[in-house]
N, C-alpha and C. Protein backbone atom coordinates (compact mmCIF):
# COMPACT_ATOMS: atom_id res chain seq x y z
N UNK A 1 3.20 -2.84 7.12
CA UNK A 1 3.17 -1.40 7.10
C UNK A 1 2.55 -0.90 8.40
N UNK A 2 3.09 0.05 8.79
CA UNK A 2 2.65 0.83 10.43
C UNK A 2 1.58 1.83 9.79
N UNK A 3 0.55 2.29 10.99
CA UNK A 3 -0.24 3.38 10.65
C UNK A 3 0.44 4.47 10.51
N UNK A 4 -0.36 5.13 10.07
CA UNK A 4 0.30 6.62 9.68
C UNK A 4 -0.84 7.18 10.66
N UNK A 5 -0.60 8.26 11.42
CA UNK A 5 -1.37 9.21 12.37
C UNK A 5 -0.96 10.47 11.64
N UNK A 6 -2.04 11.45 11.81
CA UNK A 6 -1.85 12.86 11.61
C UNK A 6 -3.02 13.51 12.64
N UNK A 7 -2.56 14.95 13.24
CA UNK A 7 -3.57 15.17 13.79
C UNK A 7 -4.03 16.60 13.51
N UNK A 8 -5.14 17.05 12.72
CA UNK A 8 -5.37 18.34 12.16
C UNK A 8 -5.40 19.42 13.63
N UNK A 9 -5.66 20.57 12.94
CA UNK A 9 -5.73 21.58 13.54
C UNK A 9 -6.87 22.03 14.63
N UNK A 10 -7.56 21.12 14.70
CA UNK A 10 -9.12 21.13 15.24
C UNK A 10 -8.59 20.05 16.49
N UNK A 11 -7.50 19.24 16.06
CA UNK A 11 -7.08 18.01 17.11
C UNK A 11 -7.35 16.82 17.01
N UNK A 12 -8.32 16.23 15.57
CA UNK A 12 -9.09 15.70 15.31
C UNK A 12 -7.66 14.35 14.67
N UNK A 13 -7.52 13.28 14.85
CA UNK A 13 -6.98 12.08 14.17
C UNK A 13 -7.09 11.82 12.93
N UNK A 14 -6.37 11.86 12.20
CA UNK A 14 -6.75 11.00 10.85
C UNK A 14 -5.68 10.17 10.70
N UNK A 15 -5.83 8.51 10.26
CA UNK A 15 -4.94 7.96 10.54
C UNK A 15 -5.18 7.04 8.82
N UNK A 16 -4.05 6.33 8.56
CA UNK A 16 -3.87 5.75 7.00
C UNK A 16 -3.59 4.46 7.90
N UNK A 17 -4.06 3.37 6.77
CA UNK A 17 -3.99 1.98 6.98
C UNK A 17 -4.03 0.79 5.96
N UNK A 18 -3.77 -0.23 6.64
CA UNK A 18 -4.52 -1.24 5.73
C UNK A 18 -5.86 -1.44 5.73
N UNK A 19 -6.33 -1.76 4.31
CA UNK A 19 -7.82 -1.62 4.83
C UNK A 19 -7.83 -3.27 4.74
N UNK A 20 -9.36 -3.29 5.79
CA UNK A 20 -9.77 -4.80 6.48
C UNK A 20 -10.95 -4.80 5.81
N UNK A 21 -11.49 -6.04 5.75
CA UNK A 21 -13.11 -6.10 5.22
C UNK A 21 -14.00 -5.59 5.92
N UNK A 22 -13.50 -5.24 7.43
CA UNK A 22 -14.62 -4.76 7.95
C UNK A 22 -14.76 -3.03 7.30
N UNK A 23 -13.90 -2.59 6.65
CA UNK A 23 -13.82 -1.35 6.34
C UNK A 23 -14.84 -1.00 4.79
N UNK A 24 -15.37 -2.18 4.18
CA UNK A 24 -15.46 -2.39 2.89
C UNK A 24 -17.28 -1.36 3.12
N UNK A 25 -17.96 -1.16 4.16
CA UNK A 25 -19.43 -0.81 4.02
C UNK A 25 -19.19 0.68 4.18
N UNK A 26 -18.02 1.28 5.06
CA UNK A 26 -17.18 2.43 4.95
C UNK A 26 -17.08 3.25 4.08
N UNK A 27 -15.81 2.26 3.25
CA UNK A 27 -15.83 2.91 2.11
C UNK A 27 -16.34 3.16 1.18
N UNK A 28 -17.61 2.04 1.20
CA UNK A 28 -18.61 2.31 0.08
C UNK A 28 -19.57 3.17 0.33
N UNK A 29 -20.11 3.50 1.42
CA UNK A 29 -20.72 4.45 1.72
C UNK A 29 -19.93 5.93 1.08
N UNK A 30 -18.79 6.61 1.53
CA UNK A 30 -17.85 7.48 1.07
C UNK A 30 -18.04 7.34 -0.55
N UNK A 31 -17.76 6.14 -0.99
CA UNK A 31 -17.57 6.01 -2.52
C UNK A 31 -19.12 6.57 -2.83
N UNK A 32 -19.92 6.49 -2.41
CA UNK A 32 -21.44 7.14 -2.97
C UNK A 32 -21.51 8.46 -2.86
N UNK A 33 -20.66 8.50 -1.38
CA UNK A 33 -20.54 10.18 -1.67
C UNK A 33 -20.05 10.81 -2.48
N UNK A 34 -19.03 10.07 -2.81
CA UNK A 34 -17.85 11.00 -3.83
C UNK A 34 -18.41 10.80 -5.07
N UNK A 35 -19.38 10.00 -5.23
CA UNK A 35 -19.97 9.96 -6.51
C UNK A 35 -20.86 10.87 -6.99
N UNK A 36 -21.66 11.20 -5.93
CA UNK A 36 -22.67 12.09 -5.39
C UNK A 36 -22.57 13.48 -5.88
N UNK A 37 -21.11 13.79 -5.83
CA UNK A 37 -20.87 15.15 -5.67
C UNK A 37 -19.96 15.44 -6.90
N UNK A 38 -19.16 14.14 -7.23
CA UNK A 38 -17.40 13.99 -8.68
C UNK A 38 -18.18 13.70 -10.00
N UNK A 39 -19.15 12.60 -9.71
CA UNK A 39 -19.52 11.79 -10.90
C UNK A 39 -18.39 10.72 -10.87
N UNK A 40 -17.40 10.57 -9.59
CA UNK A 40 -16.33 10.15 -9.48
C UNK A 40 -16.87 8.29 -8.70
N UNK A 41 -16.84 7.74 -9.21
CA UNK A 41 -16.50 6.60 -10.74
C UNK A 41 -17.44 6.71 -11.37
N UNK A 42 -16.89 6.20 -12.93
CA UNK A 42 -17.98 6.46 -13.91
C UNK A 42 -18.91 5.30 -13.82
N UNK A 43 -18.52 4.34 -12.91
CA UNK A 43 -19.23 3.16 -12.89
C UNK A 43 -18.90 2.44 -11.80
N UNK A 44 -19.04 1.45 -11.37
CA UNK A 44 -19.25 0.79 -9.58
C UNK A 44 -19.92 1.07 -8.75
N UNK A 45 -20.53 1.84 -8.47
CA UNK A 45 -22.06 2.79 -7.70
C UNK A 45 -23.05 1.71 -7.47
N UNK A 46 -23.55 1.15 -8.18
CA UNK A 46 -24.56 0.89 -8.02
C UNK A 46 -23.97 -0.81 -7.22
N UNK A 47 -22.67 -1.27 -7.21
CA UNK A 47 -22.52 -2.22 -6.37
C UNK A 47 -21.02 -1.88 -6.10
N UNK A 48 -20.88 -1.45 -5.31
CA UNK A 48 -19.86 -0.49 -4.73
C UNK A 48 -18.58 -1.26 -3.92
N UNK A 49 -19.22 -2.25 -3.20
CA UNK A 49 -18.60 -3.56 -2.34
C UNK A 49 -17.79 -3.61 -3.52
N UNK A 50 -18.41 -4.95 -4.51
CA UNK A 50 -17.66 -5.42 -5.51
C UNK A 50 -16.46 -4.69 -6.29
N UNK A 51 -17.29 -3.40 -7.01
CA UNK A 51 -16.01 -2.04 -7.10
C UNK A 51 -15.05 -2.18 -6.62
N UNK A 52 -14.62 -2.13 -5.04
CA UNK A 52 -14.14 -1.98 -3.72
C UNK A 52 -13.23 -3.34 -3.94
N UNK A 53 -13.57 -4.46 -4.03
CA UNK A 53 -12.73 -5.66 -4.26
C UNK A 53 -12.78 -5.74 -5.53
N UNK A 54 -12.08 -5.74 -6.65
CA UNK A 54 -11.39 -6.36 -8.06
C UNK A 54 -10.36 -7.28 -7.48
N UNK A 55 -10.78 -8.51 -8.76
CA UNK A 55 -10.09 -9.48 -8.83
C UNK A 55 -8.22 -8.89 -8.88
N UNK A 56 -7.78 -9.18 -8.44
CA UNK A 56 -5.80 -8.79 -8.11
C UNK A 56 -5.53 -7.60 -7.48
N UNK A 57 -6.31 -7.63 -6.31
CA UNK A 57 -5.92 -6.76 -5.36
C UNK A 57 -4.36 -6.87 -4.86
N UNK A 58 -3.57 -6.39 -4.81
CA UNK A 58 -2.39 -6.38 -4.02
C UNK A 58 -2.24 -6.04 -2.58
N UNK A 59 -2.79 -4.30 -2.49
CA UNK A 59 -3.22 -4.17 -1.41
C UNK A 59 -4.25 -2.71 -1.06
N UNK A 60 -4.51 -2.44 -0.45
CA UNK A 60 -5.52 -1.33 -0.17
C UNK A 60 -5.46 -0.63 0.83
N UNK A 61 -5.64 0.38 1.36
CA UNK A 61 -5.94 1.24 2.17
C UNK A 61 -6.90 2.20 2.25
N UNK A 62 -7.13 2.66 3.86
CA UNK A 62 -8.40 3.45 3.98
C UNK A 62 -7.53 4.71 4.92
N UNK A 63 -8.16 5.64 5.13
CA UNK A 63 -8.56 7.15 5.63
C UNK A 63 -8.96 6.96 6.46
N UNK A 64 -9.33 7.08 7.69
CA UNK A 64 -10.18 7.00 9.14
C UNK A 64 -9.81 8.19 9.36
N UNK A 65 -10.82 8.91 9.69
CA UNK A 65 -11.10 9.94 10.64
C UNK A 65 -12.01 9.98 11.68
N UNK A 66 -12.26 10.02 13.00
CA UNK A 66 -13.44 9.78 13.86
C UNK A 66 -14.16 8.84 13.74
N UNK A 67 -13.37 7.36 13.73
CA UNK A 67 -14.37 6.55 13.51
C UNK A 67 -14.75 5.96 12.25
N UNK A 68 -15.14 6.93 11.39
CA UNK A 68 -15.37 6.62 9.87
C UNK A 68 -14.13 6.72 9.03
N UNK A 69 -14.17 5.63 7.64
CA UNK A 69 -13.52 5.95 6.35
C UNK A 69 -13.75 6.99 5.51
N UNK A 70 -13.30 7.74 5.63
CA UNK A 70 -13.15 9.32 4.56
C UNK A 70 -12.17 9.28 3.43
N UNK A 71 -11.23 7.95 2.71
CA UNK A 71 -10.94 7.74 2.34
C UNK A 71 -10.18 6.31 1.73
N UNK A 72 -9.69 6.18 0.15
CA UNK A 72 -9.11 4.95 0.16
C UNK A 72 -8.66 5.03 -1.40
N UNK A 73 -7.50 4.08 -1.13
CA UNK A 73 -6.73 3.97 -2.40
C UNK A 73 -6.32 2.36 -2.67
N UNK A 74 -5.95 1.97 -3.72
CA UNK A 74 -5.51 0.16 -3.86
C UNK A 74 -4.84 -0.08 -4.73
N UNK A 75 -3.92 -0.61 -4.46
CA UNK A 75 -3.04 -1.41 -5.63
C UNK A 75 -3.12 -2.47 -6.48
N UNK A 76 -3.43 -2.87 -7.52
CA UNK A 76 -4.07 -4.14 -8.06
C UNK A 76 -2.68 -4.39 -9.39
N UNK A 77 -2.81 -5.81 -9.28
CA UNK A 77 -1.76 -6.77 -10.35
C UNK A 77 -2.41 -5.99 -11.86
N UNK A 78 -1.57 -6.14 -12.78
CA UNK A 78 -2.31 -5.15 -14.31
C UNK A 78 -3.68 -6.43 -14.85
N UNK A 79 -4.26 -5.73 -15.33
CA UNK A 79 -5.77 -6.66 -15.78
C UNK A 79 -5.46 -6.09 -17.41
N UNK A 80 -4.81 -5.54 -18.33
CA UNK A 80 -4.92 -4.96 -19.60
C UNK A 80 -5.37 -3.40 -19.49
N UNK A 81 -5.19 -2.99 -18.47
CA UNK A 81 -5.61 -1.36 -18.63
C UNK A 81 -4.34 -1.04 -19.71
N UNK A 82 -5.16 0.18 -20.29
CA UNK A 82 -4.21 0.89 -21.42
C UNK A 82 -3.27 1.82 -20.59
N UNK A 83 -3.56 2.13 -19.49
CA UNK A 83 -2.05 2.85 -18.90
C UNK A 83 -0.58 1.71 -18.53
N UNK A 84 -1.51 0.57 -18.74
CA UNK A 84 0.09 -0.67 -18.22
C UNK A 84 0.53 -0.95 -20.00
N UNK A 85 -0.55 -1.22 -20.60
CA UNK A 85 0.33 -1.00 -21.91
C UNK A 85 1.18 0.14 -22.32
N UNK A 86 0.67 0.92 -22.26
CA UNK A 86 1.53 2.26 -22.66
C UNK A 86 3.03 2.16 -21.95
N UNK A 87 2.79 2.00 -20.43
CA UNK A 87 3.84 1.87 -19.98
C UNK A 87 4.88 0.86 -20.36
N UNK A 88 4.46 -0.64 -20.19
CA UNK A 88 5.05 -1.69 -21.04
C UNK A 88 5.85 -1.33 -22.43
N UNK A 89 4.69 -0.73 -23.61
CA UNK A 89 5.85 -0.26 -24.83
C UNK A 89 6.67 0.78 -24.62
N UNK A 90 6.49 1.67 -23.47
CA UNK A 90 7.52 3.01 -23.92
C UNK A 90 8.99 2.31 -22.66
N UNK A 91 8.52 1.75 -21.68
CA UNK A 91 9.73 1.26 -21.14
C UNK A 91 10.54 0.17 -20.87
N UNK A 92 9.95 -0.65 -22.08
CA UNK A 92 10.72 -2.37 -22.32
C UNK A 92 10.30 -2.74 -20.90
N UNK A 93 9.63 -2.67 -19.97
CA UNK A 93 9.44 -3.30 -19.12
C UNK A 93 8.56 -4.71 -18.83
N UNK A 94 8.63 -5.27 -18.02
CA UNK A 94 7.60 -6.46 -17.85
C UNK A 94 6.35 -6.07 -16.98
N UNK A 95 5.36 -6.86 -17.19
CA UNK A 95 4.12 -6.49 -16.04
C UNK A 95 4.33 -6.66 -14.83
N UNK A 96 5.36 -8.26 -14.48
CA UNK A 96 5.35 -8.62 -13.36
C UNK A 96 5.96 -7.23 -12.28
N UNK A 97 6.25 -6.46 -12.59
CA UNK A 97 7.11 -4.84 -12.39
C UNK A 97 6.13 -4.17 -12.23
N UNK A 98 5.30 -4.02 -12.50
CA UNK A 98 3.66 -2.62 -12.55
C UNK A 98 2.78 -3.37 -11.31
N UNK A 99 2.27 -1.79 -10.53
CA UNK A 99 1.06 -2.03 -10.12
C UNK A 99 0.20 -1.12 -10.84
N UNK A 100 -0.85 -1.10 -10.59
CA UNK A 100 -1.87 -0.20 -11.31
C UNK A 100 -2.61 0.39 -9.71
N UNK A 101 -2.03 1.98 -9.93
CA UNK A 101 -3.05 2.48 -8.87
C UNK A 101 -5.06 2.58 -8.93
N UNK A 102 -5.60 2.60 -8.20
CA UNK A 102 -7.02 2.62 -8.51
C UNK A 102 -7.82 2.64 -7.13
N UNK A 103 -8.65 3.07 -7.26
CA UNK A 103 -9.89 3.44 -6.35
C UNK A 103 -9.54 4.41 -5.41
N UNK A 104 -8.97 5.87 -6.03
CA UNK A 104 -8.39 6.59 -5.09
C UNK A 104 -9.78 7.84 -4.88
N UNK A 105 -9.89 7.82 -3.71
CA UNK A 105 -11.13 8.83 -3.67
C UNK A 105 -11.15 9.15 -1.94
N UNK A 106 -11.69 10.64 -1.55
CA UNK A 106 -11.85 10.91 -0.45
C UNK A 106 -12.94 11.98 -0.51
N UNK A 107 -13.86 11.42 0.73
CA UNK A 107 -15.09 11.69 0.92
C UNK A 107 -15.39 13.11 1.50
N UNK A 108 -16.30 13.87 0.34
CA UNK A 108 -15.99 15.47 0.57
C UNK A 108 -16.37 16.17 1.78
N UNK A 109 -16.26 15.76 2.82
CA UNK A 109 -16.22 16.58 4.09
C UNK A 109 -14.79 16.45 4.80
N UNK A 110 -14.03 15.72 4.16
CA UNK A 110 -12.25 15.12 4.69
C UNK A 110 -11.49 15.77 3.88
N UNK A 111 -11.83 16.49 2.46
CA UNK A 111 -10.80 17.04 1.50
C UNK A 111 -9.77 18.40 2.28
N UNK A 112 -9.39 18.71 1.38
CA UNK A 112 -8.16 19.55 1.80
C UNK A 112 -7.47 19.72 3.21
N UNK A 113 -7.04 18.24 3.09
CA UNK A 113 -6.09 17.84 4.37
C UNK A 113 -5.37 17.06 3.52
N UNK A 114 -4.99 16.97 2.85
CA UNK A 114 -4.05 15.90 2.29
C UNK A 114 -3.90 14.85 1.90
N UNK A 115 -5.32 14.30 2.26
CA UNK A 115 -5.70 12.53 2.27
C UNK A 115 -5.24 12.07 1.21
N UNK A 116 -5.83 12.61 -0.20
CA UNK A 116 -5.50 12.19 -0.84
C UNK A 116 -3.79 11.97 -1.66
N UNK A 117 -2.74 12.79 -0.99
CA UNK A 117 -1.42 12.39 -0.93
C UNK A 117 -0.98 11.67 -0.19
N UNK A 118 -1.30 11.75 0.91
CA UNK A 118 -0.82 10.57 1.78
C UNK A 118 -1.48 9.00 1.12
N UNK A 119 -2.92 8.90 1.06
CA UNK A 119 -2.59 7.99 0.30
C UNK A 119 -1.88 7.30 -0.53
N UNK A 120 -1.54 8.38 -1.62
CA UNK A 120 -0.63 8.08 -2.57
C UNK A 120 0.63 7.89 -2.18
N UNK A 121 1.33 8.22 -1.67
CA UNK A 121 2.46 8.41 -0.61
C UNK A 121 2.59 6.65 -0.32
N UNK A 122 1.77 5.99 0.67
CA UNK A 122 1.39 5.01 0.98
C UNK A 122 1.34 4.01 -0.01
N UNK A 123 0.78 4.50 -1.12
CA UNK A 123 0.96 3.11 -2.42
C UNK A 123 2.36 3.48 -2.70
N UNK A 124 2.94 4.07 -3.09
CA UNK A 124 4.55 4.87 -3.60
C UNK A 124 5.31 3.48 -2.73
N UNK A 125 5.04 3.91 -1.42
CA UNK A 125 6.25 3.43 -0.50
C UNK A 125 5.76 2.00 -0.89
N UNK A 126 4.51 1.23 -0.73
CA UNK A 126 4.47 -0.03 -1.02
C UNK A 126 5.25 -0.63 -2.41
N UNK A 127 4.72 0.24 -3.22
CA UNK A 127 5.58 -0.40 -4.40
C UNK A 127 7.42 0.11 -4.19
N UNK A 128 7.51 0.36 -3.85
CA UNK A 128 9.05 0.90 -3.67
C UNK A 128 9.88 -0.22 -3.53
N UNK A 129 8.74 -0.49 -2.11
CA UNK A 129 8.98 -1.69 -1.17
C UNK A 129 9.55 -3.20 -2.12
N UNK A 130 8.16 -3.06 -3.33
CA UNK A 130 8.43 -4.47 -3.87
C UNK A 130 8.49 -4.07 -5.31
N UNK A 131 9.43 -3.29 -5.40
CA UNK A 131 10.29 -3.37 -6.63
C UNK A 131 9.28 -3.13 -7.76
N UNK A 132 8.38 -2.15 -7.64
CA UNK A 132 7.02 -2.16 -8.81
C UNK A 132 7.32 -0.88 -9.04
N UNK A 133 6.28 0.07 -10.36
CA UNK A 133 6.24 0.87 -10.77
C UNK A 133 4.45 1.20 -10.83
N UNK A 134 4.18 2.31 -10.05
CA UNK A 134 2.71 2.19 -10.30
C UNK A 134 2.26 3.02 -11.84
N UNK A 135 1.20 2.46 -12.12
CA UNK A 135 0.18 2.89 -13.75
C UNK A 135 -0.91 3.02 -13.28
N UNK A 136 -1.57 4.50 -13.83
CA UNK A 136 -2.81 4.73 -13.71
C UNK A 136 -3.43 5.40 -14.40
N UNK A 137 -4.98 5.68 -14.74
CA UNK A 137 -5.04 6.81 -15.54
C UNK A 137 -6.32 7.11 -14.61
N UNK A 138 -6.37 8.52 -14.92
CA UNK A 138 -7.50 9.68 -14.82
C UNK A 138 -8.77 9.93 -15.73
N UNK A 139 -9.51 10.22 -15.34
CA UNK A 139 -10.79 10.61 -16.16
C UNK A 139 -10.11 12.11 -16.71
N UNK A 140 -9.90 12.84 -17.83
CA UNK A 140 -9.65 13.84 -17.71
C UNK A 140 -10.63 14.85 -17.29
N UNK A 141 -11.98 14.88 -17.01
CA UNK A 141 -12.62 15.80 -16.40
C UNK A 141 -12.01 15.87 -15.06
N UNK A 142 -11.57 14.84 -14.04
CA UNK A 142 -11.10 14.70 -12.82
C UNK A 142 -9.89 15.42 -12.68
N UNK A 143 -10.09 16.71 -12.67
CA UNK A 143 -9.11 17.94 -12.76
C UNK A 143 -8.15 18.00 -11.80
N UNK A 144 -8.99 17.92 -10.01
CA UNK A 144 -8.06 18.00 -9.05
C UNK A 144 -6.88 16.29 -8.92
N UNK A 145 -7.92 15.00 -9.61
CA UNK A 145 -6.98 13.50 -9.19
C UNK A 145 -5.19 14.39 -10.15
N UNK A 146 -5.69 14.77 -11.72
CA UNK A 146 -4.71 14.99 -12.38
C UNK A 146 -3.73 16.08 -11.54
N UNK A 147 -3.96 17.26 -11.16
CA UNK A 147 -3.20 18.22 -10.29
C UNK A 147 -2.53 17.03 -9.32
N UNK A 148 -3.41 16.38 -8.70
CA UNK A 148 -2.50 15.71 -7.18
C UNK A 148 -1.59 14.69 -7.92
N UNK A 149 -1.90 14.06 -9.06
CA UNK A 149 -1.11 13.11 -9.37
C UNK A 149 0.27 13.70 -10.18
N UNK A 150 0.53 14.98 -10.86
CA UNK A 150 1.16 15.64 -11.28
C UNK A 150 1.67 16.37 -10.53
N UNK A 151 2.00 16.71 -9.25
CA UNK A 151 2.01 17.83 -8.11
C UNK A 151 3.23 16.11 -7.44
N UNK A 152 2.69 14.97 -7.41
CA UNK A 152 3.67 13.27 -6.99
C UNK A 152 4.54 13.72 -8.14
N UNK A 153 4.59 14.09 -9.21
CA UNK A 153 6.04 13.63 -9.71
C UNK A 153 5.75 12.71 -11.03
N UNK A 154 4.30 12.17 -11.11
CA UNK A 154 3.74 11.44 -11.71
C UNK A 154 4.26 11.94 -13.15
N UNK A 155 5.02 10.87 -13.96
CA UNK A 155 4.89 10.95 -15.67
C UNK A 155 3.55 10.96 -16.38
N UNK A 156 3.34 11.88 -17.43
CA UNK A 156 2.02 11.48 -18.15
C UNK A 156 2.88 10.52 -19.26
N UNK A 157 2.03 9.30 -19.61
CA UNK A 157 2.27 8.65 -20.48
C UNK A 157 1.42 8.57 -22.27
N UNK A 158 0.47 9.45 -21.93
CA UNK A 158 -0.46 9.54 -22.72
C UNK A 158 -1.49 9.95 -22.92
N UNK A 159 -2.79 9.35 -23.76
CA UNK A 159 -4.06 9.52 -23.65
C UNK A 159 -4.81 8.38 -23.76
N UNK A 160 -6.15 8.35 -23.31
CA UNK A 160 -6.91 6.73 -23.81
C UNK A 160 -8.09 7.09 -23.65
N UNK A 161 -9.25 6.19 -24.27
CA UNK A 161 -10.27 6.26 -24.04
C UNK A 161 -10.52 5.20 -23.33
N UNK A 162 -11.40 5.46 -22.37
CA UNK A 162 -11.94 4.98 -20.91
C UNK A 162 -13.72 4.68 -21.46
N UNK A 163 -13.66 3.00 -21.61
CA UNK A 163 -14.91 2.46 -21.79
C UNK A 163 -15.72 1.77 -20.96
N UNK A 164 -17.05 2.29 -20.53
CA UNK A 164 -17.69 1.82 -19.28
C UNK A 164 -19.28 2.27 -19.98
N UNK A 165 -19.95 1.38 -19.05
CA UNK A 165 -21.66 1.14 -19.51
C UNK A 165 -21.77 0.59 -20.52
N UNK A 166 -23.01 0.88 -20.51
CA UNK A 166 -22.59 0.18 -21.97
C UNK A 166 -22.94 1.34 -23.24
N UNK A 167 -21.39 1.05 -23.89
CA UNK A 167 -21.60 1.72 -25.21
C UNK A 167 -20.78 3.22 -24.73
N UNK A 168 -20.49 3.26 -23.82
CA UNK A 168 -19.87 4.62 -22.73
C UNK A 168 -18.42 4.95 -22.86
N UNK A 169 -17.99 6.17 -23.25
CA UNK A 169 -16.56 6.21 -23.61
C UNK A 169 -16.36 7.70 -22.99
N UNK A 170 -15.32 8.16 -22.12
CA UNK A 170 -14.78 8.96 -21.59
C UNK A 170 -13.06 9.24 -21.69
N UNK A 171 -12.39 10.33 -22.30
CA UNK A 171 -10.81 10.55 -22.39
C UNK A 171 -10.73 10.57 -20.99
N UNK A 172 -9.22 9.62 -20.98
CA UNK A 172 -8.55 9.34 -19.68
C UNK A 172 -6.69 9.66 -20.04
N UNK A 173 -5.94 10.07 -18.97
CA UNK A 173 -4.50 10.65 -18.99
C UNK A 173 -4.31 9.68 -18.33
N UNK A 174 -3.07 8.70 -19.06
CA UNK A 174 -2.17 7.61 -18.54
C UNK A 174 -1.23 8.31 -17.62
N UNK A 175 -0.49 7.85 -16.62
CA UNK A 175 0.58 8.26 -15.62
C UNK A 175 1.82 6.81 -15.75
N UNK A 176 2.45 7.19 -14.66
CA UNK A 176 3.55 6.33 -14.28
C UNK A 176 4.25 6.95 -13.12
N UNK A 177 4.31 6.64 -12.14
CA UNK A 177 4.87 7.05 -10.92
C UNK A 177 6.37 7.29 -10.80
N UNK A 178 6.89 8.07 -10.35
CA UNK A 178 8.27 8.70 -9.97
C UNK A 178 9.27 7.11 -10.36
N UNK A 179 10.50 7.31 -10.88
CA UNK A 179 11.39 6.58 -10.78
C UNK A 179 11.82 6.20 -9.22
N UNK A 180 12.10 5.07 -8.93
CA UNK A 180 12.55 4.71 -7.56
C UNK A 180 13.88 5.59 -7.14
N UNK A 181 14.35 6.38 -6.27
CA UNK A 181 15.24 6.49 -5.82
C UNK A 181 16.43 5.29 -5.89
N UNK A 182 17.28 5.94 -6.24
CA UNK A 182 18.96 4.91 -5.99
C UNK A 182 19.55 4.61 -5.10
């Protein structure tokens, strides 16, 4: 995949990528921010790296603006999230077919530029690429992820409860990403 460049109105670069490990103290820094300010993850904060890498990564990307990560999104193989089931029973499909979008977040001094579509944009075209269907779900308090992910084209597939901490349960909106073009 090639970078993506954009250059705002100020003249300023923001460019989309693959993200590298050297990017991983970046984004976790950002991820504290966005936590800081979203409540956005309900959990990984306190070891943010790890967050940042889950076991079946596919692939990932970051946001750069000036130097710093102001953003990032990742594709991961299905682990049993209830948005790949849902998807699985309503479309006879197989897993080996699903990615599961996740860790999509941009750090609130970078918002309303788009980051967070282009990201998405960026996982879209990857899975396009390899014949996948992305699954994800939302916190439903996470008002603006649901607008941007519904604004893509995104199917809702449902509802679920989202269990984290311990003993911790939050409603989450299943998705499914645009049908592939023909």
């Amino acid at each position: 995949m090639r970078n993506e460049m954009h250059r705002d109105a100020a003249g300023q670069t923001t460019t989309i990528r693959p993200r590298t490990e050297a990017d991983l103290p970046g984004a976790a820094a950002a991820l504290v921010a966005v936590h800081a300010v979203d409540g956005y993850p309900v959990e990984g904060v306190d070891a943010p790296l790890e967050w940042l890498s889950p076991a079946g990564v596919l692939q990932a990307w970051v946001a750069e603006k000036g130097g710093e990560i102001v953003g990032h999104a990742m594709l991961s193989r299905p682990q049993g999230e209830d948005a790949v089931e849902m998807w699985l029973e309503q479309s006879g499909d197989t897993a080996d077919h699903v990615a599961v979008g996740a860790r999509l977040f941009i750090a609130p001094e970078a918002r309303g530029e788009g980051l967070g579509e282009r990201l998405m944009r960026t996982g879209f075209d990857y899975a396009r690429d390899h014949r996948l269907r992305v699954v994800l779900d939302v916190m439903t308090k996470d008002k603006t992820a649901i607008r941007l992910y519904e604004r893509l084209g995104m199917q809702r597939l449902g509802t679920a409860r989202h269990a984290y901490g311990e003993g911790q349960e939050i409603d989450a909106v299943c998705y499914v990403s645009p049908a592939p073009e023909a």
